[in-house]
PDB file of N, CA and C in Angstrom:
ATOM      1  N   UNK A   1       0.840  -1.179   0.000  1.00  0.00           N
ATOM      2  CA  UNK A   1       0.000   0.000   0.000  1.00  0.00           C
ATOM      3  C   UNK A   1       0.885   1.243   0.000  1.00  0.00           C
ATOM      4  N   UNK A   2       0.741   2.277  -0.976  1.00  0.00           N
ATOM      5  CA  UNK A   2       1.455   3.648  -1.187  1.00  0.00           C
ATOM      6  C   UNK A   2       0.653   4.671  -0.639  1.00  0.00           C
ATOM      7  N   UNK A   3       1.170   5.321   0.559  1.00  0.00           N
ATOM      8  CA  UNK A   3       0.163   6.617   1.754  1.00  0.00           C
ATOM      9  C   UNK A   3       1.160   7.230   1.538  1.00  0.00           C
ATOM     10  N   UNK A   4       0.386   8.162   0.643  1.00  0.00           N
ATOM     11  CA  UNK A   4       0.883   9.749   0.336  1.00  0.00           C
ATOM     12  C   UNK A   4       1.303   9.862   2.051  1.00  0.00           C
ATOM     13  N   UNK A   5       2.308  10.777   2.573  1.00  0.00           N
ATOM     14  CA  UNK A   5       2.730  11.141   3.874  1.00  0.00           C
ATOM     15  C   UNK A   5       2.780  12.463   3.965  1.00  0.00           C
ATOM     16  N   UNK A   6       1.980  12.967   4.709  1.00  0.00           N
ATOM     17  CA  UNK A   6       1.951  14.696   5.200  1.00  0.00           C
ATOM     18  C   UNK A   6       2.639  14.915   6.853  1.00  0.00           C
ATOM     19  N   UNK A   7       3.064  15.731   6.706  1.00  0.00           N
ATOM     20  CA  UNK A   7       3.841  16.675   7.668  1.00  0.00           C
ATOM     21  C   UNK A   7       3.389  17.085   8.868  1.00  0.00           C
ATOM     22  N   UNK A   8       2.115  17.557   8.308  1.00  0.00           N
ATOM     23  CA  UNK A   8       1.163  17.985   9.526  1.00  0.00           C
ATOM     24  C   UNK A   8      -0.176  18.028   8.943  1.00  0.00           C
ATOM     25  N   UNK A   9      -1.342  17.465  10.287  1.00  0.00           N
ATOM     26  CA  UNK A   9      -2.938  17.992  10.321  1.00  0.00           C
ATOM     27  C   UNK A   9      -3.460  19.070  10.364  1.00  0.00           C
ATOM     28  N   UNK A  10      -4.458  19.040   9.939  1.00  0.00           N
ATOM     29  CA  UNK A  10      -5.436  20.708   9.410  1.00  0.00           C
ATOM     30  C   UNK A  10      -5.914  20.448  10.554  1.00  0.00           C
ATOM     31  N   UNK A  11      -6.397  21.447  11.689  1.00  0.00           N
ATOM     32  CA  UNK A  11      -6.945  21.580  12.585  1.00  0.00           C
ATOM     33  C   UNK A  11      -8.741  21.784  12.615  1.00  0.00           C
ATOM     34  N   UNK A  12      -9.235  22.345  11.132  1.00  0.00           N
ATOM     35  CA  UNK A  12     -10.377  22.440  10.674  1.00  0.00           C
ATOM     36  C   UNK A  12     -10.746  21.416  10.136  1.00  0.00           C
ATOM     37  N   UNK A  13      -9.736  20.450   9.419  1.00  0.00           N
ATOM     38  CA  UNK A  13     -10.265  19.526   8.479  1.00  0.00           C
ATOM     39  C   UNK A  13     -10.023  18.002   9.196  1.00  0.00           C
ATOM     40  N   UNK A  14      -9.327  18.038  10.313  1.00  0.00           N
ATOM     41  CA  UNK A  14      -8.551  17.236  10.599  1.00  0.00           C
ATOM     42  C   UNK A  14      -7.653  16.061   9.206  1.00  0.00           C
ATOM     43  N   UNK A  15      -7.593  16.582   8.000  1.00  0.00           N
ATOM     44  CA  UNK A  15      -6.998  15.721   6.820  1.00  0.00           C
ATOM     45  C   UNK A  15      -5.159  16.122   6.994  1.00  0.00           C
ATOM     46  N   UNK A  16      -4.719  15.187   6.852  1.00  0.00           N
ATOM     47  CA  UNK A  16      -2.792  15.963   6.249  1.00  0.00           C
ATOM     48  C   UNK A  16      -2.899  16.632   5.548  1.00  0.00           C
ATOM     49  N   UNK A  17      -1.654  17.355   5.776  1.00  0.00           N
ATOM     50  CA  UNK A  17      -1.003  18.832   4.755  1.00  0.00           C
ATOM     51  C   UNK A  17       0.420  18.676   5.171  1.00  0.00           C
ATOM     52  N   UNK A  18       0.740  19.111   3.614  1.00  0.00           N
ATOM     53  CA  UNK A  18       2.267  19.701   3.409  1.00  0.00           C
ATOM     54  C   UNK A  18       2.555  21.112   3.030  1.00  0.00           C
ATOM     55  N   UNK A  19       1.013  21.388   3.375  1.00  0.00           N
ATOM     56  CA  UNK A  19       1.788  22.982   3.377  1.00  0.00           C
ATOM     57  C   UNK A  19       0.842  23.701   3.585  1.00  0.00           C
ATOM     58  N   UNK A  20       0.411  24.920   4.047  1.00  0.00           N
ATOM     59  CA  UNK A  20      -0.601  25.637   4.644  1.00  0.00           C
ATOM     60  C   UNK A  20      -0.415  26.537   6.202  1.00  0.00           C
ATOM     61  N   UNK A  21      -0.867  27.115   6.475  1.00  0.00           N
ATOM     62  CA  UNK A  21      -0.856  28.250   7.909  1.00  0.00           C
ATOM     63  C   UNK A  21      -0.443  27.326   9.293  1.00  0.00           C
ATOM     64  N   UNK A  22       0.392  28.079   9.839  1.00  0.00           N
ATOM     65  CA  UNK A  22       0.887  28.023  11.064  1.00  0.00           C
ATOM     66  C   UNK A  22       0.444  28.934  12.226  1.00  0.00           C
ATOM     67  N   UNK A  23      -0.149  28.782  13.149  1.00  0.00           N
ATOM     68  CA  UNK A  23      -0.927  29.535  14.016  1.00  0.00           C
ATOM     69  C   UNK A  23       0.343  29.743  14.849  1.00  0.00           C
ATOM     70  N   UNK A  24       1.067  30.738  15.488  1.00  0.00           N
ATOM     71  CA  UNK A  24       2.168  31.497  16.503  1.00  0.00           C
ATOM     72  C   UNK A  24       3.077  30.183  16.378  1.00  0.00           C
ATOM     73  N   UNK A  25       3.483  29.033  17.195  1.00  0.00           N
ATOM     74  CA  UNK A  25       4.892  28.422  16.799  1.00  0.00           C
ATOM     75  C   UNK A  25       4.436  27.071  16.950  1.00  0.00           C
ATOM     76  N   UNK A  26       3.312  27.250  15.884  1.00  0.00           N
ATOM     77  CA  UNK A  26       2.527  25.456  16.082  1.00  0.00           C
ATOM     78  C   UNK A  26       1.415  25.550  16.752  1.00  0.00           C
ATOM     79  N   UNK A  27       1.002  26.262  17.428  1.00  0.00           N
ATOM     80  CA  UNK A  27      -0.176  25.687  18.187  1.00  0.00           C
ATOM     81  C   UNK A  27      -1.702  24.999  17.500  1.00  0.00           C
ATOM     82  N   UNK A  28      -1.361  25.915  16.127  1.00  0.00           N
ATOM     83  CA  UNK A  28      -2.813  25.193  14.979  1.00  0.00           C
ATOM     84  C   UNK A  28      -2.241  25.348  13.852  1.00  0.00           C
ATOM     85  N   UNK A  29      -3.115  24.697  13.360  1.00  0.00           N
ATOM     86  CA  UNK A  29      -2.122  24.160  11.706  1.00  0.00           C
ATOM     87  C   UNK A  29      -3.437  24.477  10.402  1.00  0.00           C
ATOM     88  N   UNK A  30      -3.807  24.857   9.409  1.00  0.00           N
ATOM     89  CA  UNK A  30      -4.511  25.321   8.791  1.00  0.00           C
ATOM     90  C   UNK A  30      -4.659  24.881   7.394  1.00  0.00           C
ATOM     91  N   UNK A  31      -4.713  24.114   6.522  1.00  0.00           N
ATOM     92  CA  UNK A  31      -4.716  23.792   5.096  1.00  0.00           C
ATOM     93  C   UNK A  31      -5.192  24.796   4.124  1.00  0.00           C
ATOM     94  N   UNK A  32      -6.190  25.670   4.753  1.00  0.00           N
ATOM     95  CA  UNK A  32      -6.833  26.617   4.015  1.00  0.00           C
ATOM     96  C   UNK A  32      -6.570  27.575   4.421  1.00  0.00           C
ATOM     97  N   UNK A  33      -6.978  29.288   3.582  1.00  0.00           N
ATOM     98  CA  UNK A  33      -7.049  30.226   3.641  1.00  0.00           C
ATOM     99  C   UNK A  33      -8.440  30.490   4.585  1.00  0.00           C
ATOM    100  N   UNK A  34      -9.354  29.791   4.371  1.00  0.00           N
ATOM    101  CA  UNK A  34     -10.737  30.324   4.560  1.00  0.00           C
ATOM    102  C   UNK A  34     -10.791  29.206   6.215  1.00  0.00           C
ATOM    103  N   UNK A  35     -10.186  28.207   6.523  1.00  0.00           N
ATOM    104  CA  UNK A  35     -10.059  27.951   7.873  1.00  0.00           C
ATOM    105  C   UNK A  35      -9.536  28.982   9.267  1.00  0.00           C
ATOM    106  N   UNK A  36      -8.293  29.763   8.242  1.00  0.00           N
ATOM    107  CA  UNK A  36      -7.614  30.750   9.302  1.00  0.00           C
ATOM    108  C   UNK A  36      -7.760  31.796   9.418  1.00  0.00           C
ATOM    109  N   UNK A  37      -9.252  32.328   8.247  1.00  0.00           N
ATOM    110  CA  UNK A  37      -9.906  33.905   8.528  1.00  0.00           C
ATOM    111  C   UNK A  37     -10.937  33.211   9.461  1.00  0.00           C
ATOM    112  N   UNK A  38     -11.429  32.014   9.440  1.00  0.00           N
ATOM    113  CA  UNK A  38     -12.395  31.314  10.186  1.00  0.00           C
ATOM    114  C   UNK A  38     -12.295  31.407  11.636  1.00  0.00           C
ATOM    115  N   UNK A  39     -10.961  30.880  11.797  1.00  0.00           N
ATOM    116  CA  UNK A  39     -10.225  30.675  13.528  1.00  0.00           C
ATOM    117  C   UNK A  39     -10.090  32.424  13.888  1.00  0.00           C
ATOM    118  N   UNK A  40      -9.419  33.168  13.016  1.00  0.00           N
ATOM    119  CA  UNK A  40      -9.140  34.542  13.217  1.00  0.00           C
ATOM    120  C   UNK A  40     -10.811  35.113  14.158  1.00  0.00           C
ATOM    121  N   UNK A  41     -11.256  35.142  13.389  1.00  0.00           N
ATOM    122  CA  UNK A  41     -13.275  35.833  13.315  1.00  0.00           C
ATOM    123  C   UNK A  41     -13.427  34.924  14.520  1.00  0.00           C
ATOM    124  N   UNK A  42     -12.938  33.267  14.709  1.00  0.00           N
ATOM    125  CA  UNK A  42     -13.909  32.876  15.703  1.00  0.00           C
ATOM    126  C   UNK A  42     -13.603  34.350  17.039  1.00  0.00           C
ATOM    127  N   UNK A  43     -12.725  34.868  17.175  1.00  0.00           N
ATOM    128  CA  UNK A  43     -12.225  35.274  18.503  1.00  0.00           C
ATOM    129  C   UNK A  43     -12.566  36.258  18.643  1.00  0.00           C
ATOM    130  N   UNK A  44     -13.566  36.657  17.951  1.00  0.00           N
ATOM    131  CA  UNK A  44     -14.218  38.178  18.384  1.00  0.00           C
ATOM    132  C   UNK A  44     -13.563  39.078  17.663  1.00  0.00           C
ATOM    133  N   UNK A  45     -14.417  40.640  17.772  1.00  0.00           N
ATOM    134  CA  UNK A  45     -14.040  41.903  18.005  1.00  0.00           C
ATOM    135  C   UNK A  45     -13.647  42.005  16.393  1.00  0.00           C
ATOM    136  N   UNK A  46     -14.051  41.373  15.203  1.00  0.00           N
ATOM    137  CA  UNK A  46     -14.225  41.051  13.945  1.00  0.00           C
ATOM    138  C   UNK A  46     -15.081  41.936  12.837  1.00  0.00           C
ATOM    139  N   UNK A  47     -16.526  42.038  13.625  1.00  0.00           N
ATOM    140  CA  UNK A  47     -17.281  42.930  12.874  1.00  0.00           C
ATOM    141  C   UNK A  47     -16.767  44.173  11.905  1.00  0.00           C
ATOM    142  N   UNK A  48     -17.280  43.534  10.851  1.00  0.00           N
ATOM    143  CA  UNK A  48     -16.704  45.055   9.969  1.00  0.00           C
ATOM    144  C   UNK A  48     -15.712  44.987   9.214  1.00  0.00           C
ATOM    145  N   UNK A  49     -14.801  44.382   9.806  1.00  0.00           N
ATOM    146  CA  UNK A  49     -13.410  44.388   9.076  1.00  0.00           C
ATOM    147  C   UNK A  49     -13.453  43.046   7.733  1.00  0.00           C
ATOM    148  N   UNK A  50     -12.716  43.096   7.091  1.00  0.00           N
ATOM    149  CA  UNK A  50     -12.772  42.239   5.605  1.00  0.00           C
ATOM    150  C   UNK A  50     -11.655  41.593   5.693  1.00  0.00           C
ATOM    151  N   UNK A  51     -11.737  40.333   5.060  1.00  0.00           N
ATOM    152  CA  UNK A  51     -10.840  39.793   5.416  1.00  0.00           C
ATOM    153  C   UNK A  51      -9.076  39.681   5.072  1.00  0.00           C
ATOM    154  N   UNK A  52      -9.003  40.681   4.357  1.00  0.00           N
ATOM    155  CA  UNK A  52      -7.872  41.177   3.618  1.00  0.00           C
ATOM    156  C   UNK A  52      -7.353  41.722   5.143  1.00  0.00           C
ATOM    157  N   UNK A  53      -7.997  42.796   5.443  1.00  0.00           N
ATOM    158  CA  UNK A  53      -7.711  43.502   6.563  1.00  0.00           C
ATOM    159  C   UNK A  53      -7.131  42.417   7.813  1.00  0.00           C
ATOM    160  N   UNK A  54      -8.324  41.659   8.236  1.00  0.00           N
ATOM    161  CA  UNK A  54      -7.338  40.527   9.685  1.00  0.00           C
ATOM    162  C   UNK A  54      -6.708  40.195   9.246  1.00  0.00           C
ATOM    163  N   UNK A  55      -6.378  39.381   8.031  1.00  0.00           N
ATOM    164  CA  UNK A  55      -5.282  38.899   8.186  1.00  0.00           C
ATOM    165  C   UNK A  55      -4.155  39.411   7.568  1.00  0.00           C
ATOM    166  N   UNK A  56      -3.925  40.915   7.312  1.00  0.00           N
ATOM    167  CA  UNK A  56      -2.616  41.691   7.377  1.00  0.00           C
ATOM    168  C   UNK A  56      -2.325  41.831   8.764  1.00  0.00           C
ATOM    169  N   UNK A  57      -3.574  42.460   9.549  1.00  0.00           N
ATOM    170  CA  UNK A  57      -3.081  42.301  11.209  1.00  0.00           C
ATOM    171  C   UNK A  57      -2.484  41.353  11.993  1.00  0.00           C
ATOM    172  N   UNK A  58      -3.009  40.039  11.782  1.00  0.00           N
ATOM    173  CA  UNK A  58      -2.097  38.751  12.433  1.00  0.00           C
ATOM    174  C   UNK A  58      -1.565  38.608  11.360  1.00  0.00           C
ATOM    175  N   UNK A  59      -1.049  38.703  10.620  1.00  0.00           N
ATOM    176  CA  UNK A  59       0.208  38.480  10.088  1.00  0.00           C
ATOM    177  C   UNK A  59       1.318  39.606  11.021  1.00  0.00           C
ATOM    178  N   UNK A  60       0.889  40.897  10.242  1.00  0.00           N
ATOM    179  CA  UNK A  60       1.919  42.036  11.291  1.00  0.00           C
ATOM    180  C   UNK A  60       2.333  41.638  12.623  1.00  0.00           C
ATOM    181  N   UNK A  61       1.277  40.576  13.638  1.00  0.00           N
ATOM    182  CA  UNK A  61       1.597  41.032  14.630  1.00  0.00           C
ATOM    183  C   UNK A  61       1.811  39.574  14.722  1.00  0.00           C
ATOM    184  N   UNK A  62       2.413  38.986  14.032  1.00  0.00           N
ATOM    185  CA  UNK A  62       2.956  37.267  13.850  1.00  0.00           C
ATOM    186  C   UNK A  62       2.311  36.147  14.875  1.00  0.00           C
ATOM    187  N   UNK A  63       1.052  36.730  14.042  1.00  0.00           N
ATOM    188  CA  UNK A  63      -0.014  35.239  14.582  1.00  0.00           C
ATOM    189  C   UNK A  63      -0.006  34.192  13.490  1.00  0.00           C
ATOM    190  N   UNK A  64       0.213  34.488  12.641  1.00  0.00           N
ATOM    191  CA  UNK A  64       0.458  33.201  11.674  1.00  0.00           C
ATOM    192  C   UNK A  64       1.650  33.726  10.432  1.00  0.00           C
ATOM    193  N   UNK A  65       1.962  32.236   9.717  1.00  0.00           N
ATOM    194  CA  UNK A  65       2.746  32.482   8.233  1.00  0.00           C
ATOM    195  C   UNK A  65       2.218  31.060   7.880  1.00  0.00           C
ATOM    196  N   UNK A  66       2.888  31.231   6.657  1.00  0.00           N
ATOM    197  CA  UNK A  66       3.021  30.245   5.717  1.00  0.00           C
ATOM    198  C   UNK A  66       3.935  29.579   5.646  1.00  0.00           C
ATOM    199  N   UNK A  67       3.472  28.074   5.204  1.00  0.00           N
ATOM    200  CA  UNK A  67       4.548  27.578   5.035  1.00  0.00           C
ATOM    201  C   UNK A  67       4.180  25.903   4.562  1.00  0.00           C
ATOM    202  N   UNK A  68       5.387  25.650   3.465  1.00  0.00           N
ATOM    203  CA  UNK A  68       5.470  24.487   2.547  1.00  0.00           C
ATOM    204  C   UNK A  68       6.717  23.243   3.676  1.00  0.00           C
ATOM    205  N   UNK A  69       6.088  22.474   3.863  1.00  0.00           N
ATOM    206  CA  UNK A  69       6.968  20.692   4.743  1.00  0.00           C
ATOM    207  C   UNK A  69       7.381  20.569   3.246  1.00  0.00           C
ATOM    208  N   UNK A  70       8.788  20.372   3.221  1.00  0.00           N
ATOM    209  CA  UNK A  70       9.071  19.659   2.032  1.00  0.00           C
ATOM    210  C   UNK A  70       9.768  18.299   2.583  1.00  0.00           C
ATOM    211  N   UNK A  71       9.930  18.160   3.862  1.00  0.00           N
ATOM    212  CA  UNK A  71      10.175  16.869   4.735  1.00  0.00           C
ATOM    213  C   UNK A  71       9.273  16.282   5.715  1.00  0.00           C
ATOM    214  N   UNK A  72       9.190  14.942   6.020  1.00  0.00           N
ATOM    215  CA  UNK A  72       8.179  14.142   6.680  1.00  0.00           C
ATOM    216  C   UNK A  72       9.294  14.297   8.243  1.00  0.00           C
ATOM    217  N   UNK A  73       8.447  14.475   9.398  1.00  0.00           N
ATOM    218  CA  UNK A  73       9.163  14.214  10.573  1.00  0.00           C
ATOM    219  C   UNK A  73       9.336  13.092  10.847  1.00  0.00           C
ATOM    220  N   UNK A  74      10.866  12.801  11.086  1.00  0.00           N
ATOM    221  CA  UNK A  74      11.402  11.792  11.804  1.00  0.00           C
ATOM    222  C   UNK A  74      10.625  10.930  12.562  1.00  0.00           C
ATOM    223  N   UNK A  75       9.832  11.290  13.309  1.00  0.00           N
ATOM    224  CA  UNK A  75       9.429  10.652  14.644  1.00  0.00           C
ATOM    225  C   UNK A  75       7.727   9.702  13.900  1.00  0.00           C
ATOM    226  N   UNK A  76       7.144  10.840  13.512  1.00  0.00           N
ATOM    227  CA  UNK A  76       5.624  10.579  13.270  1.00  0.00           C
ATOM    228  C   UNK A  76       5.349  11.407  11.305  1.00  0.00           C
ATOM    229  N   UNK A  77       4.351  10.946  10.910  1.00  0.00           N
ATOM    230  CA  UNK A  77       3.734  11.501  10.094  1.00  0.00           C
ATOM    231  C   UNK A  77       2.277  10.967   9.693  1.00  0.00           C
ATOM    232  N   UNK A  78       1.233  11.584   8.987  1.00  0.00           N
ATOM    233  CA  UNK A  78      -0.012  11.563   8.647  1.00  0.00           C
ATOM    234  C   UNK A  78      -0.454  11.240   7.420  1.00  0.00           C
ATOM    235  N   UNK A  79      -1.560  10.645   7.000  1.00  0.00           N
ATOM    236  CA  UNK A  79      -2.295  10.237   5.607  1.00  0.00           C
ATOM    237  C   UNK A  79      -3.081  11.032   5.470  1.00  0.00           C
ATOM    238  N   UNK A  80      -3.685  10.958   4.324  1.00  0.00           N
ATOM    239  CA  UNK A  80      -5.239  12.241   3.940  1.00  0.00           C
ATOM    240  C   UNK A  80      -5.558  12.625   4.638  1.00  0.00           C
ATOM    241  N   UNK A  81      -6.297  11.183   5.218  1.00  0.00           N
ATOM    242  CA  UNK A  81      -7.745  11.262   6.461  1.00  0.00           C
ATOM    243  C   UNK A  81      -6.554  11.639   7.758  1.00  0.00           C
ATOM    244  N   UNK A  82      -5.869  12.174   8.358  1.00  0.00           N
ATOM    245  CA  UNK A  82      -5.325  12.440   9.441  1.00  0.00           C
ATOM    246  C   UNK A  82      -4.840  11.729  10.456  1.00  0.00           C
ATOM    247  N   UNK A  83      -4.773  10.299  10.127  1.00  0.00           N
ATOM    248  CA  UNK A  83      -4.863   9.223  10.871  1.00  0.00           C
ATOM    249  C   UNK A  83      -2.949   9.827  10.966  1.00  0.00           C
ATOM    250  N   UNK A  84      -2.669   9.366  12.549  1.00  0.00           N
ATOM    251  CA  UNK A  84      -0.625   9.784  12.905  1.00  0.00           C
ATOM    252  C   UNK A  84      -0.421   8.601  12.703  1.00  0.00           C
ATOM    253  N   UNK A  85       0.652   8.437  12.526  1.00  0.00           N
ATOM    254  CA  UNK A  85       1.686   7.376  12.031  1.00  0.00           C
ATOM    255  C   UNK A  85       2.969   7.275  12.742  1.00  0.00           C
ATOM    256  N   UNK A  86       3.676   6.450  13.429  1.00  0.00           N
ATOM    257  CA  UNK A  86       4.960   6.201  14.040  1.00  0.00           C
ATOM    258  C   UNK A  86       5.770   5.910  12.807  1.00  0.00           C
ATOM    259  N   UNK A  87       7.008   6.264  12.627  1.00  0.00           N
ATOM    260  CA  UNK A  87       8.198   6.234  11.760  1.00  0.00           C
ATOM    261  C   UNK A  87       8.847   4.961  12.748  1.00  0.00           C
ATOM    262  N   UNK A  88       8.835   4.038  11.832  1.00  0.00           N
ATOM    263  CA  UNK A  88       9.528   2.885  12.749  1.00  0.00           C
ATOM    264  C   UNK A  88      11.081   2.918  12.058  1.00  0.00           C
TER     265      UNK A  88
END
């Protein structure tokens, strides 16, 4: 059996990703654009603003970036469906 291997889980989708949003130094992991204006808005104080706008603000104020795994971790890694995996 050949399992594509991802890097890290979407926190919205729970599926693997190799590449997508980083919430401050890991704490949430994002596959989409429209998950991390999602998480942004869940937290209030949102009204009004567009979404171009939040997320120049957490970006500025380094609540999230981007970013491409072009390596599987040593220890563990993930399939589509999100299921973790031990690296034996």
């Amino acid at each position: 059996m050949n399992t594509q291997k991802f890097a890290r889980r979407c926190d919205a989708t729970g599926c693997g990703m190799n590449e997508g949003y980083v919430v401050r130094d890991g704490e949430l992991y994002f596959s989409e654009r429209e998950y991390l204006i999602n998480w942004l808005r869940s937290r209030g104080g949102m009204d009004g603003l567009s979404d171009e706008f939040i997320l120049d603000e957490a970006y500025n104020n380094e609540e999230y970036y981007y970013t491409e795994w072009e390596e599987i971790d040593d220890e563990y890694y993930y399939d589509a469906e999100g299921n973790e995996y031990e690296t034996n």
